[in-house]
Structure formats: C-alpha cells, structure tokens
Protein backbone atom coordinates (compact mmCIF):
# COMPACT_ATOMS: atom_id res chain seq x y z
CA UNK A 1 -27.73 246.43 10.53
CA UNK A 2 -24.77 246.37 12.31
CA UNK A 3 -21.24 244.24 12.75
CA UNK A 4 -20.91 242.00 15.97
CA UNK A 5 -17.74 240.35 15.44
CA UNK A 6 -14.97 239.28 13.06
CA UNK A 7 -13.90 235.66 13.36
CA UNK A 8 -10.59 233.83 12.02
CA UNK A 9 -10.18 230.10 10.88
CA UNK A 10 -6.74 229.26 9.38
CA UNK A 11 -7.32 226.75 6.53
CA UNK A 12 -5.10 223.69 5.33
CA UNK A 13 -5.15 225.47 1.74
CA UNK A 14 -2.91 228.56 2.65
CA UNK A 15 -5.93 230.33 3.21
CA UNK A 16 -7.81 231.98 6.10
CA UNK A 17 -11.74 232.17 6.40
CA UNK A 18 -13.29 235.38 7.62
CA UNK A 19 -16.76 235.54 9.20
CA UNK A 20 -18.31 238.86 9.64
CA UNK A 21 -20.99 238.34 11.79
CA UNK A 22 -24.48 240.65 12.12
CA UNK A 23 -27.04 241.55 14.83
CA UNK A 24 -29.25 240.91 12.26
CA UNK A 25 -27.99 237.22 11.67
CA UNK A 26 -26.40 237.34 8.22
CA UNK A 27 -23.40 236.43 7.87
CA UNK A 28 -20.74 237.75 5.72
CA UNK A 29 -17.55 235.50 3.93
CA UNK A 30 -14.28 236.48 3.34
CA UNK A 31 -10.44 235.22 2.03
CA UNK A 32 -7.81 237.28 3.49
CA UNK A 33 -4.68 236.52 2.25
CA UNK A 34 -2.10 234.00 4.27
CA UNK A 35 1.10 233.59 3.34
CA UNK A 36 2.97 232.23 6.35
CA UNK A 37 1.86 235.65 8.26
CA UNK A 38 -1.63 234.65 8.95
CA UNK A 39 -1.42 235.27 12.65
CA UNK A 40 -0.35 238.94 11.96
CA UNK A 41 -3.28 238.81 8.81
CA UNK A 42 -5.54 238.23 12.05
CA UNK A 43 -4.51 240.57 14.45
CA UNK A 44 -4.85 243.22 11.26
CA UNK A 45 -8.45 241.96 10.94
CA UNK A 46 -8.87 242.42 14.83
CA UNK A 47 -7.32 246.24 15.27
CA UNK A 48 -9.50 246.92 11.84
CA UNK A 49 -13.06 245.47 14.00
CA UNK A 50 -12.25 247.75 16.89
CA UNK A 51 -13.44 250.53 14.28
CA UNK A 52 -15.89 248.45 12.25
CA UNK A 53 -17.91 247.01 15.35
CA UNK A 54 -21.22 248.40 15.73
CA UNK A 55 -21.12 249.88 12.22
CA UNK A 56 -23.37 248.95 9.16
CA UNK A 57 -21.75 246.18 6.84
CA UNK A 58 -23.26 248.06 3.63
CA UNK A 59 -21.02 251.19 3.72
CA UNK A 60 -18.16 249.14 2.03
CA UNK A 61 -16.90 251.95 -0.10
CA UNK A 62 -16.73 254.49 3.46
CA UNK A 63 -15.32 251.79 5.44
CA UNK A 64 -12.77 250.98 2.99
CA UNK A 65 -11.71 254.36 2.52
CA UNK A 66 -11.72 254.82 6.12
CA UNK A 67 -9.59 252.09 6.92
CA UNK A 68 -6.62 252.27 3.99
CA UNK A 69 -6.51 256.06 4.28
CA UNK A 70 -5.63 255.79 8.42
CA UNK A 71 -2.67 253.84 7.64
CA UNK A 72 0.92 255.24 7.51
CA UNK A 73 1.68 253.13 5.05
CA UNK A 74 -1.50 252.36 2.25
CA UNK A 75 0.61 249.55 0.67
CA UNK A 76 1.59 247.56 3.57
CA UNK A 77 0.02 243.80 1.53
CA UNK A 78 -0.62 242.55 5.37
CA UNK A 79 -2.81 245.58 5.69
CA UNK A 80 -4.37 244.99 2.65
CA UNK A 81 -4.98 241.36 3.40
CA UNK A 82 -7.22 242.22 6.15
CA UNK A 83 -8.79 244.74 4.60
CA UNK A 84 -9.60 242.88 1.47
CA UNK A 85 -11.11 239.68 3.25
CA UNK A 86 -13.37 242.03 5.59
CA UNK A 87 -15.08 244.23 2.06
CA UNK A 88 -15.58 240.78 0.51
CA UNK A 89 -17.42 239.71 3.63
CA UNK A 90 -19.27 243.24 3.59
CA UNK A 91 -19.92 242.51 0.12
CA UNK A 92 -21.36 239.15 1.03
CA UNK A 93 -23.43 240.65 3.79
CA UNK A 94 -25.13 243.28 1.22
CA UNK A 95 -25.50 240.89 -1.72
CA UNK A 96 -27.43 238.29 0.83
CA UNK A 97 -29.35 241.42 2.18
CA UNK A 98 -30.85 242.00 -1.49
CA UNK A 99 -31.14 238.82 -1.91
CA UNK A 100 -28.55 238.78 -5.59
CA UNK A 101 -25.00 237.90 -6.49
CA UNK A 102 -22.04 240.38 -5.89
CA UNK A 103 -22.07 240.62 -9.78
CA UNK A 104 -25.33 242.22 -10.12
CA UNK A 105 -24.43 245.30 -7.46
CA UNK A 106 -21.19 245.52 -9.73
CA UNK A 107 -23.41 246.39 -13.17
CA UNK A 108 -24.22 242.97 -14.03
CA UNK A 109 -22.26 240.17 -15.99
CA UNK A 110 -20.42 240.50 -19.47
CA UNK A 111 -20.73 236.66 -19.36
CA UNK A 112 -22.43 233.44 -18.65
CA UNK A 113 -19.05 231.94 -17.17
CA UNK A 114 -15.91 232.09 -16.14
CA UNK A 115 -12.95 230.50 -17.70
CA UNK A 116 -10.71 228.52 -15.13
CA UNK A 117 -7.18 227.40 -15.92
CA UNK A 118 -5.54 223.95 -13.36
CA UNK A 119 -1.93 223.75 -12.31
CA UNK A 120 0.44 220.50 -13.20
CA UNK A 121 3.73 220.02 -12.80
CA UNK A 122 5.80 216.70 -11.80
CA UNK A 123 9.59 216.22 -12.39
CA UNK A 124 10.29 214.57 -15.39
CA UNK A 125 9.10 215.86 -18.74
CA UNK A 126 6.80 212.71 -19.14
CA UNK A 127 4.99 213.36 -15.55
CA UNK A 128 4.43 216.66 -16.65
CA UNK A 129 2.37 215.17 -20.03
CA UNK A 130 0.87 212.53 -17.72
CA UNK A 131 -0.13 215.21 -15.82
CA UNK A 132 -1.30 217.66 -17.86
CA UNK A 133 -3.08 214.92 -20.09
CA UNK A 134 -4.77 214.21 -16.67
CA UNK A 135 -6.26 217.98 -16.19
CA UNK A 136 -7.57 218.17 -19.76
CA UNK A 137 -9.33 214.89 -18.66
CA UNK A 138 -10.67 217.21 -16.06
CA UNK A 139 -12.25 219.34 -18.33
CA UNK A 140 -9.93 222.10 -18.31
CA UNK A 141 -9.15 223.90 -21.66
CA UNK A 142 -6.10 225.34 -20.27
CA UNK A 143 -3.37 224.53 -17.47
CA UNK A 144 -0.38 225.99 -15.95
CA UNK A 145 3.11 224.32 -14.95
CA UNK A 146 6.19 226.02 -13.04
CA UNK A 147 9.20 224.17 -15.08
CA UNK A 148 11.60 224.62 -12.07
CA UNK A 149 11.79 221.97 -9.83
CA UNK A 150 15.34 223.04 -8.98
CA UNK A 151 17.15 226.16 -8.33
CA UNK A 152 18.38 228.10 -11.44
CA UNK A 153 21.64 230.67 -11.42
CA UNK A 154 21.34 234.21 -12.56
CA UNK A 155 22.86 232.48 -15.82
CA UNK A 156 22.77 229.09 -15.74
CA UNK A 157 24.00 226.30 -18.23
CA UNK A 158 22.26 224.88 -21.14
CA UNK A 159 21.70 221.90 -19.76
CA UNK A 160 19.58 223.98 -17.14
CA UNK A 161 17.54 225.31 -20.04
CA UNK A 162 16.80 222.35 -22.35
CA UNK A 163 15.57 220.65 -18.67
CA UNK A 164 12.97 223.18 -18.57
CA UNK A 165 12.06 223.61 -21.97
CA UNK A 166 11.32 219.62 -22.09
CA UNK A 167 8.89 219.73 -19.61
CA UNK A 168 6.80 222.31 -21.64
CA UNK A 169 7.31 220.76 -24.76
CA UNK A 170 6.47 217.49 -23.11
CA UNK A 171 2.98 219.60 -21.99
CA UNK A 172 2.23 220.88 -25.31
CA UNK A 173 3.21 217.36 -27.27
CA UNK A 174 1.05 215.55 -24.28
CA UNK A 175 -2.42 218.36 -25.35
CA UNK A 176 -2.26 219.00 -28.14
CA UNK A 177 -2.57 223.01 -30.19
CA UNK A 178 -6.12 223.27 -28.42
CA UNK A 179 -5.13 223.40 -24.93
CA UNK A 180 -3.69 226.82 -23.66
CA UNK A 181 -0.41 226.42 -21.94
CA UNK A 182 0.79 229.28 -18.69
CA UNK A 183 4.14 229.15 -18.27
CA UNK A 184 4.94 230.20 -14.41
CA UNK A 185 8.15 231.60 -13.86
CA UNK A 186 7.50 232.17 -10.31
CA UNK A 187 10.43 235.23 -10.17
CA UNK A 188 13.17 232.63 -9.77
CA UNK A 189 15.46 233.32 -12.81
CA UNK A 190 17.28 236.72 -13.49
CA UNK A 191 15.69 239.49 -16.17
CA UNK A 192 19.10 237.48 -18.69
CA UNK A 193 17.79 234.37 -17.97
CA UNK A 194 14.28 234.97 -18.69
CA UNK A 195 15.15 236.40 -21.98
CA UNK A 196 17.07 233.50 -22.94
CA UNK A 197 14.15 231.22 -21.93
CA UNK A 198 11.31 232.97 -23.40
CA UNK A 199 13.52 232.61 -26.62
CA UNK A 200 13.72 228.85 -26.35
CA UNK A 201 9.75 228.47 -25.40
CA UNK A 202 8.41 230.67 -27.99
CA UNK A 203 8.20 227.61 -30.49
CA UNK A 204 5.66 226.11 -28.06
CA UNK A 205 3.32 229.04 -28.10
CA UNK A 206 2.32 229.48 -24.34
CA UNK A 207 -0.62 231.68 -23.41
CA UNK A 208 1.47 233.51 -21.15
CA UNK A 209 4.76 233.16 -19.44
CA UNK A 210 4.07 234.61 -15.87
CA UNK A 211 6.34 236.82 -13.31
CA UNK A 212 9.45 236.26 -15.43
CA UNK A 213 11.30 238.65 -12.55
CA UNK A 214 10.41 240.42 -9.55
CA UNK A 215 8.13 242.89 -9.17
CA UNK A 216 10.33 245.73 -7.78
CA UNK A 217 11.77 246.77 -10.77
CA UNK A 218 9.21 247.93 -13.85
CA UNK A 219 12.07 248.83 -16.12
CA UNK A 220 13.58 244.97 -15.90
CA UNK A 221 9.83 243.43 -16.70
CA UNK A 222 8.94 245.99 -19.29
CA UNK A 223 13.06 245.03 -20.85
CA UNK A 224 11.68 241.25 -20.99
CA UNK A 225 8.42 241.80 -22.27
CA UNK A 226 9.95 243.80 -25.32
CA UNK A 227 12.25 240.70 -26.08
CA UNK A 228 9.56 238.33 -26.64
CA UNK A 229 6.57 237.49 -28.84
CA UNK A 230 4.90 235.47 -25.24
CA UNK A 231 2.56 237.81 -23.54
CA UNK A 232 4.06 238.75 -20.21
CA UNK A 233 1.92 237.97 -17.01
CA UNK A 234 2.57 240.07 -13.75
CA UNK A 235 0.93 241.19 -10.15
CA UNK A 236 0.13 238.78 -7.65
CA UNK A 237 2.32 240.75 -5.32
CA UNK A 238 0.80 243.48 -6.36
CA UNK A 239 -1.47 245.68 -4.22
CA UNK A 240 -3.99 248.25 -4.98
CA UNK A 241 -4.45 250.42 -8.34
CA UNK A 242 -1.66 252.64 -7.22
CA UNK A 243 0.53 249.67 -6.86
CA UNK A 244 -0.77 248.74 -10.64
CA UNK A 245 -0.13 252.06 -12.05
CA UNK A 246 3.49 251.77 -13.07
CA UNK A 247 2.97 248.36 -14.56
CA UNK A 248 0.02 249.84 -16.95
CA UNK A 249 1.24 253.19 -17.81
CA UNK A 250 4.64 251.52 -19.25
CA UNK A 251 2.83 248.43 -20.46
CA UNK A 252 5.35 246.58 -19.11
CA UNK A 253 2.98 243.43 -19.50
CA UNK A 254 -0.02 241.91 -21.50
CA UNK A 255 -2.18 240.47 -18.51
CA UNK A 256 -2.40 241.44 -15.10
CA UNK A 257 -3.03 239.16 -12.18
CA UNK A 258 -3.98 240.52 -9.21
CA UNK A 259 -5.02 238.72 -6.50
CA UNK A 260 -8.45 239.00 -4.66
CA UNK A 261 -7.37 238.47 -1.65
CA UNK A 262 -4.95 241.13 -0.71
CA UNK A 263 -5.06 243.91 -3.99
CA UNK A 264 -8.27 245.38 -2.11
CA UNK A 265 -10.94 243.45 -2.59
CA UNK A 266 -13.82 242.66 -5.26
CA UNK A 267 -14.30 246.61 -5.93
CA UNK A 268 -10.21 247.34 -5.77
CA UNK A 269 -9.63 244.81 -8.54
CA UNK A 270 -12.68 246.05 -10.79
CA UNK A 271 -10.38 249.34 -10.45
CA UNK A 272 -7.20 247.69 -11.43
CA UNK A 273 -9.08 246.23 -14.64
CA UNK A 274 -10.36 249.34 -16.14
CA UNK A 275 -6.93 250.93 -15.23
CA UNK A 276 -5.78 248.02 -17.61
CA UNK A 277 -9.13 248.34 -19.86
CA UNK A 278 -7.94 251.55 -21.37
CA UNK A 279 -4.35 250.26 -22.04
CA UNK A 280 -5.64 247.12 -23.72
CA UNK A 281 -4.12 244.79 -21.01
CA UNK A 282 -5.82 241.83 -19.39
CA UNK A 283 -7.12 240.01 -16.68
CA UNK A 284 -6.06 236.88 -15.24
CA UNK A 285 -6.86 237.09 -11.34
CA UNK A 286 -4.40 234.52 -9.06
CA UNK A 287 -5.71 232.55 -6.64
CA UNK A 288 -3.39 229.65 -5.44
CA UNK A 289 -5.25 229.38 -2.50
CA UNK A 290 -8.69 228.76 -1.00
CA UNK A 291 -11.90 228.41 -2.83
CA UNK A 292 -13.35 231.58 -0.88
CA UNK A 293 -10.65 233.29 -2.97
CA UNK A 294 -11.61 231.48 -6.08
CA UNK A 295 -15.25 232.58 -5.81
CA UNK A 296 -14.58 235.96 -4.67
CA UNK A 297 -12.85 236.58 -8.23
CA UNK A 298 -15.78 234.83 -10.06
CA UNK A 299 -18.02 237.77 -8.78
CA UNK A 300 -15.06 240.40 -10.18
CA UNK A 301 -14.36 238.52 -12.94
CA UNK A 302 -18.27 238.27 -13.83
CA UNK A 303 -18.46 242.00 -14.66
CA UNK A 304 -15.22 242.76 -16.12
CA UNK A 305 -14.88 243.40 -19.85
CA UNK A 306 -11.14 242.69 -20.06
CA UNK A 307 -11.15 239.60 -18.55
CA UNK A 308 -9.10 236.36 -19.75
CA UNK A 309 -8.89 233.89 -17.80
CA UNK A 310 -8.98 232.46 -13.80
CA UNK A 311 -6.48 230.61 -11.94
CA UNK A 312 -8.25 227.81 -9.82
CA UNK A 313 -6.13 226.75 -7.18
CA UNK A 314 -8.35 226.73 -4.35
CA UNK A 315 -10.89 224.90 -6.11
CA UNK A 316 -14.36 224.66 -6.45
CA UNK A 317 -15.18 224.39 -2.71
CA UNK A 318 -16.24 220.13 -2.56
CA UNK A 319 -15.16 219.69 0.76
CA UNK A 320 -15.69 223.54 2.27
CA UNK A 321 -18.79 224.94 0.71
CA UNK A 322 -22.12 223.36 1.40
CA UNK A 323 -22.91 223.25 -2.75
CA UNK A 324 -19.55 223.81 -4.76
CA UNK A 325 -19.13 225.99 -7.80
CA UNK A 326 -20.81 223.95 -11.03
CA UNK A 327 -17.45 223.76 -13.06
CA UNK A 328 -18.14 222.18 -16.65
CA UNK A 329 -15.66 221.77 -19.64
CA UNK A 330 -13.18 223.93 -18.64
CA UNK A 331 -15.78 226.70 -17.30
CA UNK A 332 -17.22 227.53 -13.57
CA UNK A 333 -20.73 228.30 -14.27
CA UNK A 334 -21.74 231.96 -13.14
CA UNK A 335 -23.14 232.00 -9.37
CA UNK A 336 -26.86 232.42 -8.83
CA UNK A 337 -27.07 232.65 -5.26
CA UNK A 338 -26.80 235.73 -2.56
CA UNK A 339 -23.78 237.38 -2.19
CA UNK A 340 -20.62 235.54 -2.83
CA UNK A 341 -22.83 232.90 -3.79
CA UNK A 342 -22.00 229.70 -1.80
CA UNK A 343 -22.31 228.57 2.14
CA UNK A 344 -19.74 227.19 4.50
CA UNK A 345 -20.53 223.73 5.64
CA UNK A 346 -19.77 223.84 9.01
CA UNK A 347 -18.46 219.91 9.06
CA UNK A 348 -16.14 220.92 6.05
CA UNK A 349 -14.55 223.70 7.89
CA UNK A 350 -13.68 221.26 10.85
CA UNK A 351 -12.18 219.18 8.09
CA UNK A 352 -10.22 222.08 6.39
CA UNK A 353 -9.47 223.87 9.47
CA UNK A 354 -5.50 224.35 9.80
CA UNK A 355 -4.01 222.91 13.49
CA UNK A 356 -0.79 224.80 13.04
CA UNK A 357 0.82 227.61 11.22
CA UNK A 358 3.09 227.27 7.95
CA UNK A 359 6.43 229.21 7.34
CA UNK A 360 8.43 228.73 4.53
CA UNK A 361 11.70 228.90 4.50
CA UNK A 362 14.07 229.98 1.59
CA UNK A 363 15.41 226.80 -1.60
CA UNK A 364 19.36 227.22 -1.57
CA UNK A 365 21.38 225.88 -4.26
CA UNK A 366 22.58 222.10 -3.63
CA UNK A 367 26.16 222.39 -4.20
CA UNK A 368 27.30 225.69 -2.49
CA UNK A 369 23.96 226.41 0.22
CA UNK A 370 23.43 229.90 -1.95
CA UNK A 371 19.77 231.37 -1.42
CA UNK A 372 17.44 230.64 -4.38
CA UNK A 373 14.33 232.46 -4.88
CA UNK A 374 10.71 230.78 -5.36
C-alpha cells in the first residue's frame, strides 16, 4: 500500500480535514490543528507529502520519526499540526486495513466510554445558570465556562472579581453538587490575579480551574498551583512529551490537556499520559474544535489509564460524519468501527466546508486601547 495524495478542506469549526488518500482505495482521516494559520498548517502538510508520497501509510512510528527529527526546530506547533493530522490519518488507514478501532492497535480499552464535558458561558450570571441548566439537560454530567467576558488588569478591582465569581456561583447554584464544574481561565489574568481568584472560587468546588497563566513560565504555574486546593489544568499549547516534561517533573499541575491535534498525534499523547501516569497527574485532552479532533482523542483516551475527562467542542460529528458518535448521559459510547471509527459524508463536508480564512485579532482594554490577552 502506498500514499497518493494529501488533501486539505478548511472547516467552519476552526478545524481543517485531512484526507490521506491510497492506491489501494482506503482512505485515511485526519484534524490538523487551525488556529488562524491554516493556510501555512497546509503548505506544512504539502512539503511533509513530498516525502510521504509513494510510501506505505502503516509505518506511522518511521514516518513520524522521520519527519519531526528533519526539522530544525522539533517544537515548531505549525509543524506539529501537520504532522499530527497526517499519523491520525495513517492511523485511520491501518485500523481500516485490519478491519478494528485505533484503540485495539493501542493495547485495547481500559473502558466502555468516554466521559465528555460541554462549554457554557453567556454574560450575566443568570445566562450562565440558564445555560448551564441547558447542557445538563443535554446529558452532560459536567460543563465548562470562561467567566471573562471582559478584559481583566494584571490586578484588577474587586468589583472585577465578584463579576466573575457570580457567574460560577450562578453555575454551581443553577446544577446542583452533582454536576462537575471547569473553570477556564484561558491565560488572561496575571499569576497575582489568579491566586486571588482561585481563593474566591474555592467555596464552589470546581473540577479544575484551567490555564490560570501562560505556558512559558513553569515556575509561575507551579507558584499558583501551590496556593490553591483547585486542581490546576494546563497544555493545550503544549507540544510533544518534551514540551510536557517540565510541567510533570515539577508537578506544576493536576491534569494535563493536550491537544490531539497538534501535541503529535494519537501515539504522541499516549506518551504524554504515561509521562503523567507515573507522576499521578491526569488526562483531560482539549479539543475546541472539530469533531475529527474529538474522535481522534476518543481512540487515545480509550486506552489510557489516567484518563479524566474529554472536552467536546467539536462535537459529535451530526452534520460531518455519515453516523455521529452515540453520546448518552454525559458519555460518548466507545467506537466500534475501523480506524478512527466514523465516515465523512461527503454532503456534510460541502456544508461545513470554510469559504474564507479566520484571523483573530488581539481584545484591548475599553478605556485606554491596552492589549488584553485571550
């Protein structure tokens, strides 16, 4: 067996679809990462087919070597994009070839499914209840809100703060104790800010308060997660084990989050989680994305011991995938099928299909224009 050709569709959900195609007529899925650089994600995936062309899809460990080895720079996440979207297609391609789900070439499953968490939000504290009142209705068991709908300061007053501890103790009035609560801090307050939040949400018990700070600086998340009782969440910007390492070996947080699409791939992140298995640290895969990303974790997730818990914001596939993923009180229901266990309908891609390409640009403060981080 050998690969044809790579091709590229941008999608409306932030995401881009990869199609490895065979001379042998399978075809292979994959979710490179796109965030706003998608063209450059695509030209990655192009320079990487003028070496993978005419080679067999089932060497994914060789090829992957290969590929992040010739770089001058094995970190480079645009790099890794590419790279991570073409193994899950390979992986695809050799589960479809044996005719079983990813899972089963990774050792098998540790369980029968896969616990998904659903974003909510709003702008008051009451459409943040309504909201999350709505996603329990859902089925979930667990949902995640990002309390900032405005910029905050490096310190910023305490009117700031009791805004954005109502809206998660409007969450956790609206659900209940039962309902697990993520608490997103998205790396837009300071490592003194953070610390004076966590303080004030501690009462309301989240699961986890996640990327209280950028990810530069290991010694300013491991100072946070030391001044709170909240597990610390941390590493969708993270790529690779290496870029994992630092995080671990200082347990400078509780749960890691890497994300499918641009840490490596399916094998990659099975790396990162026994790096974390041995230091008693978790995983919560992000995926804020497509619903080839979403499944692509499933099949990870499926086989890892240390597992907690998956973001779902690309979905189970209704309006992409020719059969979506069976979600069911709170749960997506472990894949059956070939490979990464679902088909693209070809009238759903024409639906999803992007016609243009996103950049976002920078918040700034309203009443002096200052940058404010997302």
């Amino acid at each position: 067996m050998k690969i044809t050709r790579f091709e590229v569709t941008p999608l409306i959900q932030r995401g881009l679809l990869l199609k490895v195609h065979t001379d042998e007529g399978l075809v292979g899925y994959g979710s490179p990462m796109n965030y706003e650089h998608g063209r450059t994600v695509e030209r990655a995936i192009h320079d990487m087919g003028d070496y993978l062309i005419g080679r067999d899809p089932r060497q994914i460990e060789d090829h992957w070597q290969t590929l992040f080895r010739s770089s001058y720079s094995r970190q480079m996440p645009i790099m890794l994009s590419a790279l991570s979207g073409i193994e899950h297609a390979c992986l695809d391609i050799l589960g479809k070839s044996l005719d079983v789900p990813v899972w089963r070439l990774l050792g098998g499953s540790c369980r029968d499914r896969i616990r998904v968490y659903g974003g909510t939000g709003g702008n008051t504290p009451e459409e943040y209840a309504a909201n999350a009142k709505a996603r329990v209705s859902e089925g979930f068991t667990a949902v995640k809100c990002t309390p900032f709908p405005d910029p905050v300061r490096y310190v910023d007053s305490p009117a700031m703060t009791d805004s954005i501890v109502a809206r998660v103790a409007a969450i956790r009035e609206a659900v209940g104790p039962s309902i697990d609560i993520g608490i997103d801090f998205h790396r837009v307050v300071s490592p003194a800010m953070a610390k004076l939040l966590l303080k004030e949400l501690e009462p309301y018990r989240p699961m986890f308060v996640e990327e209280p700070t950028h990810p530069e600086n290991v010694d300013a998340l491991l100072e946070i997660t030391r001044s709170t009782t909240i597990p610390i969440a941390t590493g969708e910007r993270n790529t690779t084990r290496w870029g994992f390492r630092e995080i671990v070996e200082k347990k400078a947080a509780a749960i890691l989050q890497p994300d499918i699409r641009h840490c490596g791939g399916i094998l990659e992140m099975r790396k990162i989680a026994t790096l974390a298995e041995i230091h008693y640290i978790a995983l919560a895969p992000h995926s804020a994305a497509d619903p080839v990303g979403v499944a692509a974790s499933i099949q990870a997730m499926a086989a890892t011991p240390n597992f907690m818990i998956q973001e779902y914001g690309g979905g189970a596939g209704d309006s992409l995938f020719v059969e979506p993923l069976a979600f069911k009180d709170g749960f997506i229901e472990l894949p059956q099928k070939p490979g990464l266990g679902f088909e693209i309908s070809e009238e759903g891609l024409e639906k999803n299909r992007a016609t243009s390409w996103r950049l976002r640009t920078m918040r700034r403060h309203p009443d002096d224009n200052a940058f404010s981080d997302f």
